[in-house]
Protein backbone atom coordinates (compact mmCIF):
# COMPACT_ATOMS: atom_id res chain seq x y z
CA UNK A 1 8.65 -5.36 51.26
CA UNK A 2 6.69 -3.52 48.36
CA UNK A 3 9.03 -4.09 45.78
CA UNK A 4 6.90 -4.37 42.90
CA UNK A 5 5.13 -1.31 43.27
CA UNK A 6 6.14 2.55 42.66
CA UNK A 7 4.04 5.53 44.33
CA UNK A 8 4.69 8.32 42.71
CA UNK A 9 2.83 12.20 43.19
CA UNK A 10 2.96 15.43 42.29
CA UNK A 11 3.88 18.80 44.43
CA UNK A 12 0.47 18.96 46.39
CA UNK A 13 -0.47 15.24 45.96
CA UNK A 14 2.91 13.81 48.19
CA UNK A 15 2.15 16.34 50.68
CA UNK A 16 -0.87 15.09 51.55
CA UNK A 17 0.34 11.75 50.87
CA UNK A 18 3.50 11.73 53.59
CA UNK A 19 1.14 13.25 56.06
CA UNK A 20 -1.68 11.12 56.06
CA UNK A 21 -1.74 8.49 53.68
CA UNK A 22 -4.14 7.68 50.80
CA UNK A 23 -7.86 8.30 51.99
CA UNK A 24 -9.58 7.19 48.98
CA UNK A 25 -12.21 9.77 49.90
CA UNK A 26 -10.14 12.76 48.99
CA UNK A 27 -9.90 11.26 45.35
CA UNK A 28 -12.07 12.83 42.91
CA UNK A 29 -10.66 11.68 39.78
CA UNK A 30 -9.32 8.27 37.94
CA UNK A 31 -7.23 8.45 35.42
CA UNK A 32 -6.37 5.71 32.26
CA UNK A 33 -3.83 6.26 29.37
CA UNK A 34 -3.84 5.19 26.27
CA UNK A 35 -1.60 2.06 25.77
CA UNK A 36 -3.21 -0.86 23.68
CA UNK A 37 -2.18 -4.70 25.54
CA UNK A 38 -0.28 -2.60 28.10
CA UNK A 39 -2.96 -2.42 30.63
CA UNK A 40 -2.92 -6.17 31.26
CA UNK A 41 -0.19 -5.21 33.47
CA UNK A 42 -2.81 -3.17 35.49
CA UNK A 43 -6.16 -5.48 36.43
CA UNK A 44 -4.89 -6.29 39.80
CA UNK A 45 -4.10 -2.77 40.66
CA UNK A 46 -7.98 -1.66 39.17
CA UNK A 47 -9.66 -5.07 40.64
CA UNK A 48 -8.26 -3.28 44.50
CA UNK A 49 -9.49 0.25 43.34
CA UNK A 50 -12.98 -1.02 42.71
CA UNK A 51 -13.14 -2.81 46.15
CA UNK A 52 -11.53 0.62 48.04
CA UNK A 53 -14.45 2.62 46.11
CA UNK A 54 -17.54 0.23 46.86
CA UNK A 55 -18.95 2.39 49.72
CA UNK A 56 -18.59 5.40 47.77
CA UNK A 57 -21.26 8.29 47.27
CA UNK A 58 -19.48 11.01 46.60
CA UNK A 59 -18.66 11.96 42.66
CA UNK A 60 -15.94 10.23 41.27
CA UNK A 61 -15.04 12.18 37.37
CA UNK A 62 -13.46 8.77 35.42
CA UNK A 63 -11.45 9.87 32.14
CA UNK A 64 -9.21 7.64 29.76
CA UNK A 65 -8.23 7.77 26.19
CA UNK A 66 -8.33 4.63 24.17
CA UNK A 67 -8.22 1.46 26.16
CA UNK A 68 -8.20 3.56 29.39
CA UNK A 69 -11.39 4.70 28.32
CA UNK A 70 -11.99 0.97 27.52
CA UNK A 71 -11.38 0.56 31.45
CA UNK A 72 -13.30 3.59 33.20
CA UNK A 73 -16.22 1.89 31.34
CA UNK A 74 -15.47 -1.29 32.92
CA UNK A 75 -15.28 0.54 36.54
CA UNK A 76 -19.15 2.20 35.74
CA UNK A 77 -20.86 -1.04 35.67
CA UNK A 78 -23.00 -2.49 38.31
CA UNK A 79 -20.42 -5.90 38.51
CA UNK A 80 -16.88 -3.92 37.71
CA UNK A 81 -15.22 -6.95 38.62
CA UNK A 82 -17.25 -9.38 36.47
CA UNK A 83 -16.41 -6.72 33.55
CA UNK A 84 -12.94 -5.99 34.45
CA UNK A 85 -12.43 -9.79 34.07
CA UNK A 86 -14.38 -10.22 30.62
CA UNK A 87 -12.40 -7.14 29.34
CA UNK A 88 -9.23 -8.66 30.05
CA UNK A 89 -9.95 -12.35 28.76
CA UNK A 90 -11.45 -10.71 25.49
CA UNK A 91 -8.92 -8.69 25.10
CA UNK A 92 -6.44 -11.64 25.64
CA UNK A 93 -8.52 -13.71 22.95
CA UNK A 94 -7.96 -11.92 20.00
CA UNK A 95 -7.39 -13.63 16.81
CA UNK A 96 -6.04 -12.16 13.58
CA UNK A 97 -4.51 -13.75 10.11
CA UNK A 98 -0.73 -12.84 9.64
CA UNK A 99 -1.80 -9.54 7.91
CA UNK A 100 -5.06 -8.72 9.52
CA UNK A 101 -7.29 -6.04 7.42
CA UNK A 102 -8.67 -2.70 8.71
CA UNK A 103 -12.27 -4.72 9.31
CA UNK A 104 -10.49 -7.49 11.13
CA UNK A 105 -9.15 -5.23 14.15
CA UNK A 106 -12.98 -3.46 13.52
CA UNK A 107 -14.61 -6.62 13.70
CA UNK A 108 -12.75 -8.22 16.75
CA UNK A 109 -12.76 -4.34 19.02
CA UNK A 110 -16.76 -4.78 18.41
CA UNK A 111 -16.58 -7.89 19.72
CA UNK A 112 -14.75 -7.46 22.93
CA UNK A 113 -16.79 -4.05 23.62
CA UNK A 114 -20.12 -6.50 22.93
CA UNK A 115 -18.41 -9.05 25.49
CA UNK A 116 -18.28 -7.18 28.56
CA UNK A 117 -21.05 -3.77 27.79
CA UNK A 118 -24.24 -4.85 27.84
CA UNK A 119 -26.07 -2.44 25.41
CA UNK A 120 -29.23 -3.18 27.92
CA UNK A 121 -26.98 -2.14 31.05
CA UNK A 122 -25.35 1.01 29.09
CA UNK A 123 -28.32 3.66 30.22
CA UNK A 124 -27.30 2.47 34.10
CA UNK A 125 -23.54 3.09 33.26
CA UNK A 126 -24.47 6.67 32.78
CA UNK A 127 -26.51 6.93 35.78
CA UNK A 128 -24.36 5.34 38.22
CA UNK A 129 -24.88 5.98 41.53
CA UNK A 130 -20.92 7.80 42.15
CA UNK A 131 -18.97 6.82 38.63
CA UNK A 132 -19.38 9.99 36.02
CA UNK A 133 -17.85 8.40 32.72
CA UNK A 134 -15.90 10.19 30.52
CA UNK A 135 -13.36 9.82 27.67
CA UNK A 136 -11.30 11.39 25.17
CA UNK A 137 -11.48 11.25 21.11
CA UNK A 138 -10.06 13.72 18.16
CA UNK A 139 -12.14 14.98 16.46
CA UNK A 140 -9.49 15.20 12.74
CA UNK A 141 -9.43 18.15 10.45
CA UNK A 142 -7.65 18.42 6.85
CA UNK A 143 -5.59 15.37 5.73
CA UNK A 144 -6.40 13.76 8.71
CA UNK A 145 -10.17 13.29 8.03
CA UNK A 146 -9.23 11.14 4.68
CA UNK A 147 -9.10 7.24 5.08
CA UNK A 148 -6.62 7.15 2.00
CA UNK A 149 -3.12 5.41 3.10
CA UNK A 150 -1.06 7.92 1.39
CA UNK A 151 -2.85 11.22 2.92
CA UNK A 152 -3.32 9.91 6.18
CA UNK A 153 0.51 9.25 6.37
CA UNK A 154 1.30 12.89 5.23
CA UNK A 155 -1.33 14.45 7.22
CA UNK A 156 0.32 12.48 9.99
CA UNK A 157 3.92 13.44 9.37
CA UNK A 158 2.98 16.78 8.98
CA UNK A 159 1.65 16.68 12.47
CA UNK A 160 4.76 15.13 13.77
CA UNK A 161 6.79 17.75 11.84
CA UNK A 162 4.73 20.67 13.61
CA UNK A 163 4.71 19.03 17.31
CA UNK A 164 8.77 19.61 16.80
CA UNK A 165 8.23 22.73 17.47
CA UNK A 166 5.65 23.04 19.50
CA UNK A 167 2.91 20.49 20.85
CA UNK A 168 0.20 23.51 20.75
CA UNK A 169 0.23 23.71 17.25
CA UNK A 170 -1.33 20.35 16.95
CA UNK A 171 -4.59 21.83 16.89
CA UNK A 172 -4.44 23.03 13.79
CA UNK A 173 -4.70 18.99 13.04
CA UNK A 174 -7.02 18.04 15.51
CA UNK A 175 -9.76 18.55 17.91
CA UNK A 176 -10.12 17.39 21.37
CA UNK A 177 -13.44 15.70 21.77
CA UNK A 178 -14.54 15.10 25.33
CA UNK A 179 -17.23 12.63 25.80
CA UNK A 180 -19.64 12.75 29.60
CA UNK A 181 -22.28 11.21 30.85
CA UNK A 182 -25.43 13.14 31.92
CA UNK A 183 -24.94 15.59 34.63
CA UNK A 184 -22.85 17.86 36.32
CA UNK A 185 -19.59 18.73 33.58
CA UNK A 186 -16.31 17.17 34.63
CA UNK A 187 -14.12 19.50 36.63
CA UNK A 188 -11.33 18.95 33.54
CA UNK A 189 -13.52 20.25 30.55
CA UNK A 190 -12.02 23.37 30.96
CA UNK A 191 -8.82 22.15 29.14
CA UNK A 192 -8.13 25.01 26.89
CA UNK A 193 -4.46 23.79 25.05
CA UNK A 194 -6.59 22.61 22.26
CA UNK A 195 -9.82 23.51 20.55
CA UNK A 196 -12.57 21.55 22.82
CA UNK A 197 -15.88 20.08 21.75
CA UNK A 198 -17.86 18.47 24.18
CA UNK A 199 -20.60 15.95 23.54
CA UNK A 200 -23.41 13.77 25.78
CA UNK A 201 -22.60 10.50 26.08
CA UNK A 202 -26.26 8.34 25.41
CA UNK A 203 -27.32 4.69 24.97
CA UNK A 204 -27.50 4.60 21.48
CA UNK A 205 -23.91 6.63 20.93
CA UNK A 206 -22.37 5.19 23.72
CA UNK A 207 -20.34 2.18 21.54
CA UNK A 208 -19.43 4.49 18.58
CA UNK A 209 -18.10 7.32 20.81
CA UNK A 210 -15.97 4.82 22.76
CA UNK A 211 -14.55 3.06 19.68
CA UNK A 212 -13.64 6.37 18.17
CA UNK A 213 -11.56 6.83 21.55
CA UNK A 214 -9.22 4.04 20.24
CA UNK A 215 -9.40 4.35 16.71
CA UNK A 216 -5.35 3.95 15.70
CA UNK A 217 -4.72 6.01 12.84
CA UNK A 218 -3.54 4.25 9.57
CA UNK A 219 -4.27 0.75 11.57
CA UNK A 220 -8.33 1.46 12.26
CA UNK A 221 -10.61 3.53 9.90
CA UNK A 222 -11.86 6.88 12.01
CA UNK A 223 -15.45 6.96 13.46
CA UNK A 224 -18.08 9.07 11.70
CA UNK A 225 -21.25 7.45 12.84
CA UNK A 226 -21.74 9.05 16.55
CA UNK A 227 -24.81 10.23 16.79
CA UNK A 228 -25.19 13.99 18.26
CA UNK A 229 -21.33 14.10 17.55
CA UNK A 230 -20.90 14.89 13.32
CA UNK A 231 -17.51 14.99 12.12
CA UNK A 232 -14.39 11.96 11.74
CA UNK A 233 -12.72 10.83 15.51
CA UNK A 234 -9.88 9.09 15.85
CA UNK A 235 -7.77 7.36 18.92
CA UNK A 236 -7.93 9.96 21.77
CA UNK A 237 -4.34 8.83 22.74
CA UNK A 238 -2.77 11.29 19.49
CA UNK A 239 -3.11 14.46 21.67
CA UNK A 240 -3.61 13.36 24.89
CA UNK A 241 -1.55 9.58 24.97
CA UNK A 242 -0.72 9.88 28.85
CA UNK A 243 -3.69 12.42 29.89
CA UNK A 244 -1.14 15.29 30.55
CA UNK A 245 -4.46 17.86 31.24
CA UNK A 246 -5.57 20.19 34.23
CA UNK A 247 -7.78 17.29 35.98
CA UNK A 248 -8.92 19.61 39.24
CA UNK A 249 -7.83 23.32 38.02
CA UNK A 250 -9.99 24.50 40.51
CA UNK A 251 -10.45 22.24 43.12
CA UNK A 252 -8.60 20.00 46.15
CA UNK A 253 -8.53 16.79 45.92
CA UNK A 254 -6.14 13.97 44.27
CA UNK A 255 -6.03 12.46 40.68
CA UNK A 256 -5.50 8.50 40.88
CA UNK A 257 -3.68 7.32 37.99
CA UNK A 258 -2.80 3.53 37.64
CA UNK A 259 -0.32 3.78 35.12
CA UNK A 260 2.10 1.08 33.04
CA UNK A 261 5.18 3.48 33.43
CA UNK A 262 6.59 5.24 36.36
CA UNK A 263 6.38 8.75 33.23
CA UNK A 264 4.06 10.18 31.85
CA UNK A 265 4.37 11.13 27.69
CA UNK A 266 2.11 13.95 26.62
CA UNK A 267 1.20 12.92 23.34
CA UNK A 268 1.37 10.16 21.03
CA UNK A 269 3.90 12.12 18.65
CA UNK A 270 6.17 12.69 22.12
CA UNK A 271 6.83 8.81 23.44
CA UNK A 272 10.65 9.52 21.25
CA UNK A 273 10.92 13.73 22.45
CA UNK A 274 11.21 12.71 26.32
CA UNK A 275 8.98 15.66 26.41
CA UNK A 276 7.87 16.04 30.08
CA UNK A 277 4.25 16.89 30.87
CA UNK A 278 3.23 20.86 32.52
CA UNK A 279 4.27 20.03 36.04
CA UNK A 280 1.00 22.66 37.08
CA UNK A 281 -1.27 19.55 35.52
CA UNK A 282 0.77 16.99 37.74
CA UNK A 283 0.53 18.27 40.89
CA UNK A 284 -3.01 16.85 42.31
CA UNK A 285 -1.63 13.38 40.92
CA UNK A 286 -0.73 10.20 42.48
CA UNK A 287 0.42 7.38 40.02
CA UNK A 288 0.67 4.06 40.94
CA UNK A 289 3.18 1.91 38.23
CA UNK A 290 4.92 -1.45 38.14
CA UNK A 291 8.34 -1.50 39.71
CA UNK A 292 11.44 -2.07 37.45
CA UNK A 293 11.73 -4.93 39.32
CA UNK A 294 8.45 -6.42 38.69
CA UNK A 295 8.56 -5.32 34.81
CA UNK A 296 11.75 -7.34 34.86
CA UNK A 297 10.54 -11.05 36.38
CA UNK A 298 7.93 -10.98 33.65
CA UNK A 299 8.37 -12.96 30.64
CA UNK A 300 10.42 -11.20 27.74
CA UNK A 301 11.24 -8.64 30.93
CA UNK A 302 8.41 -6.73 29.82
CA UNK A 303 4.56 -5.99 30.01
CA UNK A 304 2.58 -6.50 27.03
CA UNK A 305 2.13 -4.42 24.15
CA UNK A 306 0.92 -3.57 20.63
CA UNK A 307 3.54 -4.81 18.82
CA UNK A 308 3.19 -8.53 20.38
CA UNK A 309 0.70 -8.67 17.53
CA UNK A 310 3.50 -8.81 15.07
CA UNK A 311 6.12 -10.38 17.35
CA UNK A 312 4.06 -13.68 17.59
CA UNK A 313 2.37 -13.11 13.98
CA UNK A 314 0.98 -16.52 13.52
CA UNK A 315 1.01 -18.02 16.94
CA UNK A 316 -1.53 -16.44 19.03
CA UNK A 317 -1.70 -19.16 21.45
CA UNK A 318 1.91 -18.07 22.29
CA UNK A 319 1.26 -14.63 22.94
CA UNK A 320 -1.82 -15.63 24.76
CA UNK A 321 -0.37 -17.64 27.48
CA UNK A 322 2.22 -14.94 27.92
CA UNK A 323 -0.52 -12.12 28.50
CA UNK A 324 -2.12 -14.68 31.11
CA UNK A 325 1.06 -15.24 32.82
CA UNK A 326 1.50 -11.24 33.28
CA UNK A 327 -2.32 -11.12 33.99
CA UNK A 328 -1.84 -13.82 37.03
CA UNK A 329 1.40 -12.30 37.90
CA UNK A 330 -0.37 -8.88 38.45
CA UNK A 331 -2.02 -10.09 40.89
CA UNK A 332 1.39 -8.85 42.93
CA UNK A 333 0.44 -5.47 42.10
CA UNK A 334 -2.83 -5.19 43.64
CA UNK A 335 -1.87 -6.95 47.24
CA UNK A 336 0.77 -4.09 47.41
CA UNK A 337 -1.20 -1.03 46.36
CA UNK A 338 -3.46 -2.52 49.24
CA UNK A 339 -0.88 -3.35 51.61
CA UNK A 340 0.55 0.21 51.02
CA UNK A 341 -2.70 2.09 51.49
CA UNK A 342 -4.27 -0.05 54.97
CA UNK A 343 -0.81 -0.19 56.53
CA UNK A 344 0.22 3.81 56.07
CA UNK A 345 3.42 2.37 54.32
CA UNK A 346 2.53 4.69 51.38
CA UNK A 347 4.00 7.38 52.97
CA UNK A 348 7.13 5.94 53.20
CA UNK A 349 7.72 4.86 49.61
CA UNK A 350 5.62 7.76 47.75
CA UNK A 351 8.18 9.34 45.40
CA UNK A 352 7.95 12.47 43.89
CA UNK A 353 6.36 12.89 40.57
């Protein structure tokens, strides 16, 4: 039984799905959404992809906002497992007071991107033999380029007040700013809902540029410091929270997205609009989730998130043996996305997106 996994694809992706399974050589893109302590839930699932992909020689485009970026640049390195691993047990070790500062949650993401990205190894993350990195940031205009509590929170609701109406007219607050490594262009930098800039990722702005990808607003201070990039970024996840863009406008193949949720949420201002993302985007996708069922045998009866911070405020080692439980207990996940694939049972359970 693969009860603790849901398959889930879009028009073109289940068609090719129910007729001949998942051949991991027709995927040309991963996917990673933003989602803070929520993609503890997913290391088993990405620990599998990284075996299925070690033969590859073929391109494989990687994009992610915020810790999904913090994850595609686990999968470039020359030991993804070994990284994979030291993101997820830094990640677990955080420590903050009960009202952690702006430079605390600076000091501690430095620390966990020092922990598993070698600056040395950085220049062969961008020259990987199959893995082109990339990631999203925004870049902020107006308001939204002020670190000042009170103007930050009306630039914000101003934003949210505007994405009532329409989710286009967010880019009259922000930027997209795509991020790629050296070579050919990413077949989804022609995203055109929002005004694009698009910069070279290099050893030297490789940190910064990653950082600014996560950047929370009102919780982090924004990134001005990438070099080759001028201007104030902030956590990629605001416009683009569950990567609803055109990955392969112009090409066949499939999008592989490992997700926490069995939905995906446009934006950061739409996780209360159940606004749904352009079905056109969706259609090369295949998104592989936790079940309900799974999401319900975990402690609490759910996977982790950002607001465990606060929930176990003052007792860290709490909250840390309950991220290690879901981390051990993900496991599951991986074993079935395997089973599913190497038996043809995927095209059986693949759902429609």
């Amino acid at each position: 039984m693969l009860d603790n996994i849901s398959i889930l694809a879009g028009s073109k992706a289940i068609n090719i799905i129910q007729d001949e399974g998942l051949d991991m050589s027709r995927v040309k893109v991963i996917a990673g959404a933003s989602g803070s302590a929520k993609f503890l839930v997913l290391t088993g699932i990405d620990r599998v992809l990284m075996s299925l992909f070690r033969e590859r020689t073929d391109p494989l485009y990687l994009i992610g906002t915020s810790i999904g970026a913090f994850r595609m640049a686990a999968f470039c390195q020359k030991d993804p497992l070994q990284a994979i691993g030291a993101l997820e047990r830094e990640y677990i070790a955080q420590h903050y007071e009960v009202r952690p500062a702006k430079e605390d949650i600076a000091r501690e993401t430095q620390r966990i991107l020092d922990a598993y990205i070698d600056d040395k190894e950085i220049e062969a993350m961008l020259d990987h033999p199959f893995m082109r990195i990339s990631f999203l940031a925004n870049k902020c205009k107006g308001l939204l380029k002020s670190e000042r509590f009170v103007l930050q929170m009306i630039g914000l609701g101003l934003a949210a007040g505007v994405n009532l109406l329409s989710r286009n007219r967010l880019g009259f607050f922000f930027e997209r700013a795509l991020f790629c490594g050296p070579g050919k262009i990413p077949p989804f930098a022609s995203m055109n809902q929002f005004p694009l800039n698009i910069y070279g990722l290099t050893p030297s702005n490789f940190k910064s540029a990653l950082i600014s990808s996560g950047s929370i607003p009102i919780v982090m201070e924004g990134i001005a410091s990438i070099e080759g990039a001028p201007g104030l970024f902030r956590d990629g996840g605001i416009l683009d929270y569950h990567l609803d863009i055109p990955f392969l406008p112009k090409e066949d193949g499939l999008v592989l997205f490992p997700h926490f949720y069995e939905k995906i949420t446009p934006g950061w201002f739409d996780k209360r609009l159940n606004r749904k993302p352009c079905s056109k985007n969706m259609e090369n996708v295949v998104l592989v989730a936790p079940s309900n069922r799974f999401v319900k045998s975990l402690p609490f009866a759910k996977i982790p998130d950002r607001k465990d911070f606060n929930t176990f405020k003052g007792k860290d080692n709490e909250r840390m043996a309950y991220w290690k439980i879901v981390v051990e207990k993900n496991k599951q996940l991986g074993d079935e996305f395997f089973e599913a694939i190497q038996s043809g049972k995927i095209r059986q359970i693949v759902k429609p997106l």
